[in-house]
N, C-alpha and C. Protein backbone atom coordinates (compact mmCIF):
# COMPACT_ATOMS: atom_id res chain seq x y z
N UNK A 1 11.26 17.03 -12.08
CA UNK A 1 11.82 15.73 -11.79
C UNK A 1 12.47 15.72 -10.40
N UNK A 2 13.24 16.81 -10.30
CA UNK A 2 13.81 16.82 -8.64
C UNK A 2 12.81 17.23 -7.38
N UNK A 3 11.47 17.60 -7.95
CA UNK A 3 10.65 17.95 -6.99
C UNK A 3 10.12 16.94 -6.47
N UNK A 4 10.15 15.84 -7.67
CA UNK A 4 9.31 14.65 -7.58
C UNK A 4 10.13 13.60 -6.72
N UNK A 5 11.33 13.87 -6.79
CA UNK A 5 12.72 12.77 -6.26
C UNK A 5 12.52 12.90 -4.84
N UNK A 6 12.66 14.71 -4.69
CA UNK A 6 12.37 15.10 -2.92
C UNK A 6 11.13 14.84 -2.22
N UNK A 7 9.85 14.88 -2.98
CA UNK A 7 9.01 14.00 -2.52
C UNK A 7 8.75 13.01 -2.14
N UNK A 8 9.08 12.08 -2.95
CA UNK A 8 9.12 10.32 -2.81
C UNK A 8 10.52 10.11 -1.73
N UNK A 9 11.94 10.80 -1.33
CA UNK A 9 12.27 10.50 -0.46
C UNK A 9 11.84 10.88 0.99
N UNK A 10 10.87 12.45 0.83
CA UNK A 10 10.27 12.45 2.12
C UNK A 10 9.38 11.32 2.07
N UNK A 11 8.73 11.06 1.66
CA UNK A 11 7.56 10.13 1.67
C UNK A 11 7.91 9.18 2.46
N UNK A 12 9.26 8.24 1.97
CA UNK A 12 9.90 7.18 2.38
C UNK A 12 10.72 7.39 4.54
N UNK A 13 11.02 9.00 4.51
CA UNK A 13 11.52 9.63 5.66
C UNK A 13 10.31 8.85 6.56
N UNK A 14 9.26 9.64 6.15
CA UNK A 14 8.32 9.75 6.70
C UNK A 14 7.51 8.53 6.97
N UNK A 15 7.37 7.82 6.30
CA UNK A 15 6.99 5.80 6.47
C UNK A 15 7.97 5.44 7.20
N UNK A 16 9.14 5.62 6.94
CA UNK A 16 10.29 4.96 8.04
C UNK A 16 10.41 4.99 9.68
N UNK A 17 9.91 6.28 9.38
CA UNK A 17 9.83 7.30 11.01
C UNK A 17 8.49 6.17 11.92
N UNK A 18 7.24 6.65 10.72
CA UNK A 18 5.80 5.78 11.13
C UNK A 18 6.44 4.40 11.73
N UNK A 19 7.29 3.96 10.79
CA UNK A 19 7.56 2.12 11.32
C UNK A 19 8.38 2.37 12.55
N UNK A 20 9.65 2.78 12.71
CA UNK A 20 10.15 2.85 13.67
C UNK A 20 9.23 3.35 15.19
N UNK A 21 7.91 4.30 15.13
CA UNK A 21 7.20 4.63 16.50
C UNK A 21 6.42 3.36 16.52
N UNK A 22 5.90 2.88 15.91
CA UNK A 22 5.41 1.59 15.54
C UNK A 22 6.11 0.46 16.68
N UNK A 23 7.16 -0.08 16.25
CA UNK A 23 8.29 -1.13 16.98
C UNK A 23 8.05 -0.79 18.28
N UNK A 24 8.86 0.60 18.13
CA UNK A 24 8.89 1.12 19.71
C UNK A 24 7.92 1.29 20.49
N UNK A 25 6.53 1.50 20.21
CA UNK A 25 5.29 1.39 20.99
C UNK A 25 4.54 -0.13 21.15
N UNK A 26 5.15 -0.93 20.00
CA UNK A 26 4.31 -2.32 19.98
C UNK A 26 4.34 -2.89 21.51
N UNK A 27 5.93 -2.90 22.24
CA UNK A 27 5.37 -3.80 23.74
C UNK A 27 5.03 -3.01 24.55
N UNK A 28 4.58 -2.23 24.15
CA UNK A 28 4.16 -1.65 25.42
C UNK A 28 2.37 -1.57 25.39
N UNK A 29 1.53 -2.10 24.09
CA UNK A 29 0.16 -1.92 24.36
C UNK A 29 -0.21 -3.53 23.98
N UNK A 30 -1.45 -3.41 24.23
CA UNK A 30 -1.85 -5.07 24.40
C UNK A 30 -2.37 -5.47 23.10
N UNK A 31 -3.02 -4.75 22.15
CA UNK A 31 -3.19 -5.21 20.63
C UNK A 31 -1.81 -4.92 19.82
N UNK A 32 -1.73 -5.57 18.85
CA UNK A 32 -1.38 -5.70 17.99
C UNK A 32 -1.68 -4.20 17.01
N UNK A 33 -0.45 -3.42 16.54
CA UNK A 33 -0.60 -2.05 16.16
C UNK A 33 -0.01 -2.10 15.18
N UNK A 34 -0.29 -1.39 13.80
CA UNK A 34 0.22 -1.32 12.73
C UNK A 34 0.55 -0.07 12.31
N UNK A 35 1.72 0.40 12.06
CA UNK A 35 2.05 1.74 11.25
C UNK A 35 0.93 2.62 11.10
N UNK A 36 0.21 2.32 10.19
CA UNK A 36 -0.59 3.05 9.36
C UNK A 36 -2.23 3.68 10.67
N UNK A 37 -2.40 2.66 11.63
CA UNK A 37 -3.36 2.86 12.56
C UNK A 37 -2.83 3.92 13.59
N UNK A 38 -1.24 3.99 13.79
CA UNK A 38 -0.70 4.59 14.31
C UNK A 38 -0.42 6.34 13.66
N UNK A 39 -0.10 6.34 12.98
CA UNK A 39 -0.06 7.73 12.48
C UNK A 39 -0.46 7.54 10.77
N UNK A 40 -1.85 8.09 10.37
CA UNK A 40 -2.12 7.88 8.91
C UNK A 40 -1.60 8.25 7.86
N UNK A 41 -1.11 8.16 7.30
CA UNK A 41 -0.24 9.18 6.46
C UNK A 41 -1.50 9.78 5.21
N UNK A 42 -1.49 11.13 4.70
CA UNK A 42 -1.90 11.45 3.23
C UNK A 42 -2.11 10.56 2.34
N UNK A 43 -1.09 10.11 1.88
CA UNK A 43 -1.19 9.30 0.87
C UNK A 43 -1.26 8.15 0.80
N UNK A 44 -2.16 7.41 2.17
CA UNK A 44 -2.39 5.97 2.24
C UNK A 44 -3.93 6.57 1.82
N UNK A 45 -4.51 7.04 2.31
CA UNK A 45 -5.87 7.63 1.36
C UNK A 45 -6.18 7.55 -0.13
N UNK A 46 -4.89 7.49 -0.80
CA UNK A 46 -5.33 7.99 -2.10
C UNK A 46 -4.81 6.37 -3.00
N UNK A 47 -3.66 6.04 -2.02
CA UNK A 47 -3.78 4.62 -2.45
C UNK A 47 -4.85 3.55 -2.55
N UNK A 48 -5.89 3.44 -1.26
CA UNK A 48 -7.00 3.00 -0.79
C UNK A 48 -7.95 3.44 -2.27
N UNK A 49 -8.01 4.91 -2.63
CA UNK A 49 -9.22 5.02 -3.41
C UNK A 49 -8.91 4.56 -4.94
N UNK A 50 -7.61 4.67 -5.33
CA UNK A 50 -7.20 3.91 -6.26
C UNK A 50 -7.62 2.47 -6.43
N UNK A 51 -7.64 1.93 -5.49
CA UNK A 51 -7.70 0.57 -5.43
C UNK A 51 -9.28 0.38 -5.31
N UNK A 52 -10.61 1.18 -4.53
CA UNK A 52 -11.96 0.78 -4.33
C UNK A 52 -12.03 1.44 -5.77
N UNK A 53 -11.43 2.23 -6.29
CA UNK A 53 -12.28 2.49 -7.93
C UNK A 53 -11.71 1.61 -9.17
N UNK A 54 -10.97 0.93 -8.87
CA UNK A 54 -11.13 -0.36 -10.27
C UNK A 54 -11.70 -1.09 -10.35
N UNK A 55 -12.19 -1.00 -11.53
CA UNK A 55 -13.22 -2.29 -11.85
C UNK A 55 -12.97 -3.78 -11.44
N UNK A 56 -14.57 -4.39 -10.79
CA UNK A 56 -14.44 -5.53 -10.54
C UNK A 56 -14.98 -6.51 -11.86
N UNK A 57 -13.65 -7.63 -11.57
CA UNK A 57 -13.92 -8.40 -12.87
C UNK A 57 -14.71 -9.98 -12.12
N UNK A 58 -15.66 -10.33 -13.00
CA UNK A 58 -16.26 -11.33 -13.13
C UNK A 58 -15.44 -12.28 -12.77
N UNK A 59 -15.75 -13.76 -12.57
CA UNK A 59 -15.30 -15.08 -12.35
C UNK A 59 -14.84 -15.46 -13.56
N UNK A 60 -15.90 -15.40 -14.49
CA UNK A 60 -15.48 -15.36 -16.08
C UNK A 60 -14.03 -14.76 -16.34
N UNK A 61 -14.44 -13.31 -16.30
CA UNK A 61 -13.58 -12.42 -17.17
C UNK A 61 -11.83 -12.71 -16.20
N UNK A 62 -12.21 -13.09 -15.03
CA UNK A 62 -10.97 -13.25 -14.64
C UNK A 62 -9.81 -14.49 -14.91
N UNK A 63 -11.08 -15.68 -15.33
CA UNK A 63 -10.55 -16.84 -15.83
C UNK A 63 -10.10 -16.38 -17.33
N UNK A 64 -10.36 -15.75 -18.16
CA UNK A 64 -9.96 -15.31 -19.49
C UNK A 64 -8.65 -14.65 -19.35
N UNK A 65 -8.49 -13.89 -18.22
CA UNK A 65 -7.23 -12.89 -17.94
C UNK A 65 -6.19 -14.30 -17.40
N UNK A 66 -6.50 -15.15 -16.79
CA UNK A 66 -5.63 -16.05 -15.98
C UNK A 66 -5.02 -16.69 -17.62
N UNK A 67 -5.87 -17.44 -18.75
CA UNK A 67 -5.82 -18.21 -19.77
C UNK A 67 -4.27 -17.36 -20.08
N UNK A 68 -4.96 -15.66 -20.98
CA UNK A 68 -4.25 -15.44 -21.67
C UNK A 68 -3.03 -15.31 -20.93
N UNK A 69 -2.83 -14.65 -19.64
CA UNK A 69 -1.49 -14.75 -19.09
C UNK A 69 -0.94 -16.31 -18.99
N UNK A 70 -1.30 -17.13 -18.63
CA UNK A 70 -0.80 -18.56 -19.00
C UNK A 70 -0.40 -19.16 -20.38
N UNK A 71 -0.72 -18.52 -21.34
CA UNK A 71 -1.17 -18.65 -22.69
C UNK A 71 0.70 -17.88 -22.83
N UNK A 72 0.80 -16.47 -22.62
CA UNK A 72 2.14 -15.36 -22.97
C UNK A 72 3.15 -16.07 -21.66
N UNK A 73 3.02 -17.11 -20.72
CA UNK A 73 4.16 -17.46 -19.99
C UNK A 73 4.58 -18.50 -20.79
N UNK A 74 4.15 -19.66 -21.78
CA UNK A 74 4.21 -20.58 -22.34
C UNK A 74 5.13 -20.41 -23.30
């Protein structure tokens, strides 16, 4: 559990750091620069593949998911 705590606050060190070179380099180049283009981190990789491997839902199946959640806010 504390290995996991010191992780996720480097993690956060380490995104903070990314945003802050970020700011500080933005006026000085002529596009528009984002954190992540700037220094990649590990674990924006694994977020990305998380996200291209879930299933895509139908037009259908997504209107059924919209119902029942409208259906449990009611």
């Amino acid at each position: 559990m504390a290995k996991r705590i010191r992780f996720e606050r480097g993690q956060e060190l380490q995104e903070r750091a990314c945003m802050v070179a970020a700011i500080c380099i933005q006026p000085h180049v002529r596009k528009r620069i984002i954190p992540r283009q700037l220094l990649p981190l590990p674990w924006d990789n694994k977020k990305s593949e998380i996200r291209n491997n879930a299933p895509q839902l139908t037009a259908e199946e997504m209107k059924e998911r919209f119902e029942k959640l409208a259906q449990k806010a009611k």
